[in-house]
C-alpha atoms as a PDB file:
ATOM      1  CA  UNK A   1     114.711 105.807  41.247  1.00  0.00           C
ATOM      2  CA  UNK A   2     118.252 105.534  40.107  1.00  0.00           C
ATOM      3  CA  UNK A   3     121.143 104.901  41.964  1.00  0.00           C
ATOM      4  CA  UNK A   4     122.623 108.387  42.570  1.00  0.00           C
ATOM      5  CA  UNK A   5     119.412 109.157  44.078  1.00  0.00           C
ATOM      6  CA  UNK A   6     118.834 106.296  45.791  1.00  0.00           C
ATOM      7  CA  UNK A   7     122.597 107.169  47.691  1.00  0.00           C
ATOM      8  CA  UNK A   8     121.550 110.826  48.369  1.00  0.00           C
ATOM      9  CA  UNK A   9     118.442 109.612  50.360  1.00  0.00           C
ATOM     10  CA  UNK A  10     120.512 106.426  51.986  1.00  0.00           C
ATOM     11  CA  UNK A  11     122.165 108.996  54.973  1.00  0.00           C
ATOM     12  CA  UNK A  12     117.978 110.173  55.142  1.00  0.00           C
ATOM     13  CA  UNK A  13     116.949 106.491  55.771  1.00  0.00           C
ATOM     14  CA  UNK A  14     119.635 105.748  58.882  1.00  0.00           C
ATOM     15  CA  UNK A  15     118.378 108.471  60.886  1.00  0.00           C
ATOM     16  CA  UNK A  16     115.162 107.267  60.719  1.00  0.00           C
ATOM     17  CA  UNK A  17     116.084 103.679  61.615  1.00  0.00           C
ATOM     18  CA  UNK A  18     117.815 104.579  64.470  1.00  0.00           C
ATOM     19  CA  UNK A  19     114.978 106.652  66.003  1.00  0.00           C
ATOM     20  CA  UNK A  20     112.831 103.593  65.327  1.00  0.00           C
ATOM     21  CA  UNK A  21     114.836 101.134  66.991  1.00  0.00           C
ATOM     22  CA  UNK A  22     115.052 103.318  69.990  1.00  0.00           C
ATOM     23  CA  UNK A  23     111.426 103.755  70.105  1.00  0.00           C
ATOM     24  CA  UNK A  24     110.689 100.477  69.467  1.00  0.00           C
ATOM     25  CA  UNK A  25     113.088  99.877  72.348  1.00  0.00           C
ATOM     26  CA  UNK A  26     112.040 102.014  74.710  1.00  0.00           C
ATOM     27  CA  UNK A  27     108.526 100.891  74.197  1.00  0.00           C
ATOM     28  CA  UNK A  28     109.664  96.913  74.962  1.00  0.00           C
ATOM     29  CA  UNK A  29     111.373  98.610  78.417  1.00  0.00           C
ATOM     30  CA  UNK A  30     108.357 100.232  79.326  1.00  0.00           C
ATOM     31  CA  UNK A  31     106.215  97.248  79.065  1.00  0.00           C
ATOM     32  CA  UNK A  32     108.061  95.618  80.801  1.00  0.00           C
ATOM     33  CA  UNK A  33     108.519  97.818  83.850  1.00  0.00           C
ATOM     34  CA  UNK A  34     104.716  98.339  83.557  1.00  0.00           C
ATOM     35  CA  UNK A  35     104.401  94.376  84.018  1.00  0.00           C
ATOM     36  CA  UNK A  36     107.032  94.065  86.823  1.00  0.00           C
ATOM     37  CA  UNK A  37     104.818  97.262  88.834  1.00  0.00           C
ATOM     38  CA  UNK A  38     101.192  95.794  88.159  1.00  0.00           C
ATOM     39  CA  UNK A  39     103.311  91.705  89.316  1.00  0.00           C
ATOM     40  CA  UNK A  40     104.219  93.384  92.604  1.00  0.00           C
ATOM     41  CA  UNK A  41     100.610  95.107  93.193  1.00  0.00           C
ATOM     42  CA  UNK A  42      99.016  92.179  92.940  1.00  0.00           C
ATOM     43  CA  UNK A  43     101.427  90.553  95.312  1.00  0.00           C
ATOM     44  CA  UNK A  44     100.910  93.788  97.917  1.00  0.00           C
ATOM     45  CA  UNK A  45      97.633  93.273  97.359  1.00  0.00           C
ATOM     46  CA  UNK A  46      97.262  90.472  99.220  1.00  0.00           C
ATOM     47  CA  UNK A  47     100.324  91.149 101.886  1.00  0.00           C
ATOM     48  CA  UNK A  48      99.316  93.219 104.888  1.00  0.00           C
ATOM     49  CA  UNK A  49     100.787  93.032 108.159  1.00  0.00           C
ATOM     50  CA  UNK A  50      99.326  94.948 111.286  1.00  0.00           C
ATOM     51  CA  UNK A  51     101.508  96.476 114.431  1.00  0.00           C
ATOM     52  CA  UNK A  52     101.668  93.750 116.575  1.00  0.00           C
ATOM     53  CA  UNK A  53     101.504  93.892 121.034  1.00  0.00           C
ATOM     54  CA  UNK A  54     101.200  91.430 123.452  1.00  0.00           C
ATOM     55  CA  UNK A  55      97.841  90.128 123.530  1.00  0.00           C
ATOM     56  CA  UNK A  56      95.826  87.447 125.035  1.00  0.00           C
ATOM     57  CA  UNK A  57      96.290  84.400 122.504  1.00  0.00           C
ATOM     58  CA  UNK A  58      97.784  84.039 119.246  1.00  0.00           C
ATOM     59  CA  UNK A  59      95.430  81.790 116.781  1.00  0.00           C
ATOM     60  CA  UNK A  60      97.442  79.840 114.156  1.00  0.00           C
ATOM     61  CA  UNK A  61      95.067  79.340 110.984  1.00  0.00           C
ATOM     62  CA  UNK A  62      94.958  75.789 109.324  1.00  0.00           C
ATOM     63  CA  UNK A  63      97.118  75.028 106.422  1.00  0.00           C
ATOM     64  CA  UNK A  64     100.354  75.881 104.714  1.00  0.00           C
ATOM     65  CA  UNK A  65     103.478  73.948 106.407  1.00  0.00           C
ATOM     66  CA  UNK A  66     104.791  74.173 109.780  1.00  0.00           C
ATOM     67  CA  UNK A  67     106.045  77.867 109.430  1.00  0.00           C
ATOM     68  CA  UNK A  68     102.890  79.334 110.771  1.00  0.00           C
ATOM     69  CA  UNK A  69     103.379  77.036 113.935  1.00  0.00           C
ATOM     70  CA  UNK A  70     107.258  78.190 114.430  1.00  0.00           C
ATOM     71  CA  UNK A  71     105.794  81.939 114.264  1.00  0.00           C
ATOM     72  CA  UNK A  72     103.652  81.216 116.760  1.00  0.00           C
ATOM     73  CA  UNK A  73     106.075  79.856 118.814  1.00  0.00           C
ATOM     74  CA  UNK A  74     108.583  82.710 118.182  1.00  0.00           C
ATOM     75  CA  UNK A  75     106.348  84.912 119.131  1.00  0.00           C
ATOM     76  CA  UNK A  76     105.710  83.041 122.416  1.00  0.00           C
ATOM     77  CA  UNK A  77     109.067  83.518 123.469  1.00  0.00           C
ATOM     78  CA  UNK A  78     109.345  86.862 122.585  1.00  0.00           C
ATOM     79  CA  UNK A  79     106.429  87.502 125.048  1.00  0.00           C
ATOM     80  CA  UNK A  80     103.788  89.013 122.589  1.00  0.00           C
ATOM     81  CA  UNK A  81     101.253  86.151 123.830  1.00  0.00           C
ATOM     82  CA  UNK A  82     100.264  83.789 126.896  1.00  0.00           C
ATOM     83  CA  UNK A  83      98.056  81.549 125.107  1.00  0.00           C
ATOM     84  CA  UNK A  84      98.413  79.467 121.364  1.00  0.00           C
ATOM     85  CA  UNK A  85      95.142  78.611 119.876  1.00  0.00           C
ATOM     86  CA  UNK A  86      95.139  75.866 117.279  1.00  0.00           C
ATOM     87  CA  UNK A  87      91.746  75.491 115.347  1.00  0.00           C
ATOM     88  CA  UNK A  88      90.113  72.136 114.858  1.00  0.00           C
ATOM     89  CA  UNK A  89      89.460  71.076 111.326  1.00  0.00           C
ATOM     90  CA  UNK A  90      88.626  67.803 111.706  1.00  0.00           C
ATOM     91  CA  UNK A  91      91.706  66.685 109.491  1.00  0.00           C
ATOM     92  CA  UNK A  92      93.968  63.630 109.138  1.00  0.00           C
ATOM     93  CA  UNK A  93      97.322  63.367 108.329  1.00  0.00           C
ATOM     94  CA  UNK A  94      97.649  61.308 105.463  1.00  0.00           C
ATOM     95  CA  UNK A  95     100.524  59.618 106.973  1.00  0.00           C
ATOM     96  CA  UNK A  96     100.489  59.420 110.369  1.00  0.00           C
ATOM     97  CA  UNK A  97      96.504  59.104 111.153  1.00  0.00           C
ATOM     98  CA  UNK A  98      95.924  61.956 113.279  1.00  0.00           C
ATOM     99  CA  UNK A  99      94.408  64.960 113.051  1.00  0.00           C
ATOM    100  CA  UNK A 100      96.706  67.902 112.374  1.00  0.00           C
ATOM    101  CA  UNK A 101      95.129  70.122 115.041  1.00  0.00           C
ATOM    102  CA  UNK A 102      96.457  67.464 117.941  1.00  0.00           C
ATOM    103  CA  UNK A 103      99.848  66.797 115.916  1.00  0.00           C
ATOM    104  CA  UNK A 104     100.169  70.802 115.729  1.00  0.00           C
ATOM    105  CA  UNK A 105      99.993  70.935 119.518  1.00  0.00           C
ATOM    106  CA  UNK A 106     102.317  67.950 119.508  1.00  0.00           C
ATOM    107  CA  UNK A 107     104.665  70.473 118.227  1.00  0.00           C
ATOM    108  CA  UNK A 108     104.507  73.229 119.772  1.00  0.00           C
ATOM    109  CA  UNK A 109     104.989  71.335 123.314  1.00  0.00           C
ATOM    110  CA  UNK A 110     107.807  69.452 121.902  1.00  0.00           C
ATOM    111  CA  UNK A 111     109.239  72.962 120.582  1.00  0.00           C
ATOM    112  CA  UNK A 112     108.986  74.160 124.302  1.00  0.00           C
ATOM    113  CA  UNK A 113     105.700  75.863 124.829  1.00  0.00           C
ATOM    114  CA  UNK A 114     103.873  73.953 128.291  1.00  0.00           C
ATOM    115  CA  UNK A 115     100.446  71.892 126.982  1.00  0.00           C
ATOM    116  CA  UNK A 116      98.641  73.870 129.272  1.00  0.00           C
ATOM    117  CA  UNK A 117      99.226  77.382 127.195  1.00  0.00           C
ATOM    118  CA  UNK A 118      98.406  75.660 123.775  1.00  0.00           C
ATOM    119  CA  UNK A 119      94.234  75.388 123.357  1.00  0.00           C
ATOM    120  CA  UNK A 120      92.391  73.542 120.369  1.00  0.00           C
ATOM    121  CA  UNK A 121      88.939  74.968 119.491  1.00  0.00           C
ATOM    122  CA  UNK A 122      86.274  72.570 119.740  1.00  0.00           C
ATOM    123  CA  UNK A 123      83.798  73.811 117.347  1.00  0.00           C
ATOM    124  CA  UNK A 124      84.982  71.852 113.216  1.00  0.00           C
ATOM    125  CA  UNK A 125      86.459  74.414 111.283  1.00  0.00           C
ATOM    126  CA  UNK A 126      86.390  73.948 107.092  1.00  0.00           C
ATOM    127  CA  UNK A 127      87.084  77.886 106.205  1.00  0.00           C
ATOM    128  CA  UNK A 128      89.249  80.817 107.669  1.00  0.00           C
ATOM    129  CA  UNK A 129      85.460  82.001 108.257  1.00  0.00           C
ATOM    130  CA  UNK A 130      84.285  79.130 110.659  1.00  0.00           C
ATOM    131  CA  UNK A 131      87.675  79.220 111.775  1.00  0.00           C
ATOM    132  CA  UNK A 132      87.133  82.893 113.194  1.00  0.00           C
ATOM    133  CA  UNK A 133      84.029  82.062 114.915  1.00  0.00           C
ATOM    134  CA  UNK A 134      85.272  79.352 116.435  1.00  0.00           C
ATOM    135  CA  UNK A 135      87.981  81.211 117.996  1.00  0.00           C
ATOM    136  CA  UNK A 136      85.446  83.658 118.516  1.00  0.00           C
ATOM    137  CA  UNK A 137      83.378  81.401 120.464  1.00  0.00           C
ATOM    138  CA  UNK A 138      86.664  80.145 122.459  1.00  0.00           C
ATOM    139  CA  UNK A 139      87.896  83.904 123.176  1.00  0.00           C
ATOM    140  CA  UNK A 140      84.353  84.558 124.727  1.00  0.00           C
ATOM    141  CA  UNK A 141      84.536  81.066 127.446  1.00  0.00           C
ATOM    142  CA  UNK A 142      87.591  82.186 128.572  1.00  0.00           C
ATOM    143  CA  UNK A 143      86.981  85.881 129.040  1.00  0.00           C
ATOM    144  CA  UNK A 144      89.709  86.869 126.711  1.00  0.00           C
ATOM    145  CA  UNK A 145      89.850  90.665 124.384  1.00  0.00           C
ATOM    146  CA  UNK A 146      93.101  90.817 122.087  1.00  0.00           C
ATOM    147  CA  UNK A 147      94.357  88.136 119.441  1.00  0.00           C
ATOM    148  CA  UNK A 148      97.032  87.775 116.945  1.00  0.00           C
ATOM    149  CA  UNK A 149      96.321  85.933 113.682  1.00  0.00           C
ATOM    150  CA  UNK A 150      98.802  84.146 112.363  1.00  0.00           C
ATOM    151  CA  UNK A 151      98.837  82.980 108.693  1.00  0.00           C
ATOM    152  CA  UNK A 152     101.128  83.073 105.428  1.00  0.00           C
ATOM    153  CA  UNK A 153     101.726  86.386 103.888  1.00  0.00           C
ATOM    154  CA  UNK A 154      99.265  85.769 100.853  1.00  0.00           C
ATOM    155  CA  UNK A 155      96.424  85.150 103.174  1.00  0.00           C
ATOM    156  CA  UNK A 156      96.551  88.131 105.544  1.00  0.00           C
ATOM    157  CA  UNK A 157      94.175  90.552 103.410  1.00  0.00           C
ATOM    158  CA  UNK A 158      91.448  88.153 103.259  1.00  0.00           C
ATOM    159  CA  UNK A 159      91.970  87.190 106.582  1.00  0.00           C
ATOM    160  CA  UNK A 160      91.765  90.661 107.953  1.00  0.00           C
ATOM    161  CA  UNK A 161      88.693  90.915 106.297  1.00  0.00           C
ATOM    162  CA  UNK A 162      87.229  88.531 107.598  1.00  0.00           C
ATOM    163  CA  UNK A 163      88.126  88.747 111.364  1.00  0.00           C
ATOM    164  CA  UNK A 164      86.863  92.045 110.804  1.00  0.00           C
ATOM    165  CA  UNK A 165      83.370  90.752 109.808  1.00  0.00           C
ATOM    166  CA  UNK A 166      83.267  88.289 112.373  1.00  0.00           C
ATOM    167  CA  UNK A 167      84.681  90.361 115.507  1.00  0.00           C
ATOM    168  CA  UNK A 168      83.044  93.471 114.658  1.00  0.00           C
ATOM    169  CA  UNK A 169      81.045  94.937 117.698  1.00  0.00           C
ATOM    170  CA  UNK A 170      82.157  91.929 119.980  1.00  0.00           C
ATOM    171  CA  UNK A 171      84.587  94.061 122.272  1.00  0.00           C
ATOM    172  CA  UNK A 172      87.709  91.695 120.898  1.00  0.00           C
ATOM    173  CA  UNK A 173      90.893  93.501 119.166  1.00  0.00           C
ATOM    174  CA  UNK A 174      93.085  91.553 116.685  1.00  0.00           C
ATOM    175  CA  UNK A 175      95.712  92.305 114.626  1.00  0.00           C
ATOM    176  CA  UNK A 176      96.881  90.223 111.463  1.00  0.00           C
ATOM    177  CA  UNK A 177     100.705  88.603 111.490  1.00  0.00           C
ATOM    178  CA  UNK A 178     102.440  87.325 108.831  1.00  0.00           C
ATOM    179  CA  UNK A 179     105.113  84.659 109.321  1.00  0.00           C
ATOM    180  CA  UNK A 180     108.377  86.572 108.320  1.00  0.00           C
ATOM    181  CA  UNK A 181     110.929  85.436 106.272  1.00  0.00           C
ATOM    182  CA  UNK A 182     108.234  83.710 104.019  1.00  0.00           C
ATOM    183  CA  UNK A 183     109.039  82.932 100.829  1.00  0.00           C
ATOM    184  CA  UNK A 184     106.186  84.653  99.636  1.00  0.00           C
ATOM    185  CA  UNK A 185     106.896  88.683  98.932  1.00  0.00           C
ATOM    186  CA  UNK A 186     105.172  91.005  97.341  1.00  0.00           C
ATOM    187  CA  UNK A 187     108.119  92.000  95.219  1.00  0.00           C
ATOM    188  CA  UNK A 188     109.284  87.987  94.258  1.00  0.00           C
ATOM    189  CA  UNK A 189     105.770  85.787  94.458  1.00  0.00           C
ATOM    190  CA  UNK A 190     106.402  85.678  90.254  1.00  0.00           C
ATOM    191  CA  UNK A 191     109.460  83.936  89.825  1.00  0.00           C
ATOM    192  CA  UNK A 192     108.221  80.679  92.096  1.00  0.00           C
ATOM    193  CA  UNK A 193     105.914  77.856  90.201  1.00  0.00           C
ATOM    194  CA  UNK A 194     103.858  77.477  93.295  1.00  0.00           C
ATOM    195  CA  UNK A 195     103.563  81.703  93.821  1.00  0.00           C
ATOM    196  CA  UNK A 196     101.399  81.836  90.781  1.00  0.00           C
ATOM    197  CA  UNK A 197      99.022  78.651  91.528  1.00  0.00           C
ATOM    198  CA  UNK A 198      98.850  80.807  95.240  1.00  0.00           C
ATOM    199  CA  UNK A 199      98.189  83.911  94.474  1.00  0.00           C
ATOM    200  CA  UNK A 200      95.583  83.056  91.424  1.00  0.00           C
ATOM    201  CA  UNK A 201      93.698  80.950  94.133  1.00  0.00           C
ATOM    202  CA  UNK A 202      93.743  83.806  96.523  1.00  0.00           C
ATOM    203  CA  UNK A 203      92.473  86.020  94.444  1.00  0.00           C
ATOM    204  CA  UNK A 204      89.724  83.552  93.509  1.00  0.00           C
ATOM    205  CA  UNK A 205      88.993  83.317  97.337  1.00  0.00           C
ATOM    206  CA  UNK A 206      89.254  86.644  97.544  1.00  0.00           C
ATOM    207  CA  UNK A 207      86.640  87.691  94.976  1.00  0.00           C
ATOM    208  CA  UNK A 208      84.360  85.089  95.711  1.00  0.00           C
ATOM    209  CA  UNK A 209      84.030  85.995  99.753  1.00  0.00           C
ATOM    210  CA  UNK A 210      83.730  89.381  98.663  1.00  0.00           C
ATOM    211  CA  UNK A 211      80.589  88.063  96.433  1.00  0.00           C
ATOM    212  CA  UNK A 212      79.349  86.578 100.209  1.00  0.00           C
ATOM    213  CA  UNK A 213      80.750  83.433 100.084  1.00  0.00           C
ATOM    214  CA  UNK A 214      81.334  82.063 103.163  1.00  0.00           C
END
């Protein structure tokens, strides 16, 4: 090719490197958009959050920090509940050489709630599964038919399930609550360290109760 050719095609060539770079462009914005959409499904995946009304007892599940135990306690004082249960797990703390369950209920009286409203389950807990029976089991002594489930936003899907499984045809209503103003959302889970490790062990949990393990 020689060079007067080559400079009639040049003004040819720019088009056509312009309409690649916007492609090419475009493309890289759409991935990512499609990444950001399928981050925050898995996230909403796992968040679900039921209409909540006053009810007999609120159960607060084992684990996380003490933010489950302030919900419960919020929602105490709002009215929604007359009774906290607290589920035994059989647990020490580390530190202080109690179980949690009786350092939980520690809590809640020093946060205001009288000793008499706050009720530890007696049957050992190790699951969200034999946690739900054993409130089961509890609801049934005392004669009682609605519950609120309290547990972290990233644990409510699994634990509707199973309440569901376990309640089913026992004449007791429930309804899942998430403690608000969690760190954990749907639409942010990705940007924290410790919302990956989460929500990858969820989904673990998830899958394998789904599978029927208990």
């Amino acid at each position: 090719m020689n060079t007067e050719q080559y400079l009639n095609d040049e003004p040819a060539r720019q088009p056509r490197r312009k309409s690649c770079f916007l492609t090419g462009g475009f493309g890289a914005l759409l991935l990512l958009v499609t990444i950001a959409i399928l981050l925050k499904l898995a996230g909403a995946v796992l968040v679900t959050a039921d209409p909540i009304q006053h009810s007999d007892a609120a159960v607060v599940l084992s684990g996380g920090d003490n933010t489950r135990i302030d919900e419960a306690v919020l929602l105490y004082q709002e009215k929604y509940m007359d009774y906290i249960i607290l589920t035994e797990t059989e647990v020490p703390h580390p530190e202080l050489g109690a179980e949690y369950s009786t350092l939980m209920r520690y809590i809640t009286m020093e946060k205001g709630i009288p000793g008499r409203q706050v009720i530890i389950t007696k049957q050992q807990a190790q699951s969200t599964y034999e946690e739900a029976e054993a409130v089961l089991k509890l609801m049934k002594q005392r004669g009682m038919d609605s519950l609120i489930v309290i547990t972290d936003p990233y644990h409510t899907f699994r634990t509707r399930l199973i309440f569901h499984d376990v309640f089913k045809d026992e004449g007791i209503s429930f309804s899942v609550h998430p403690v608000r103003n969690h760190w954990y959302t749907s639409s942010t889970w990705w940007m924290h360290k410790e919302g990956w490790r989460i929500t990858f062990q969820e989904y673990i949990k998830l899958f394998g109760y789904l599978a029927g393990q208990r």
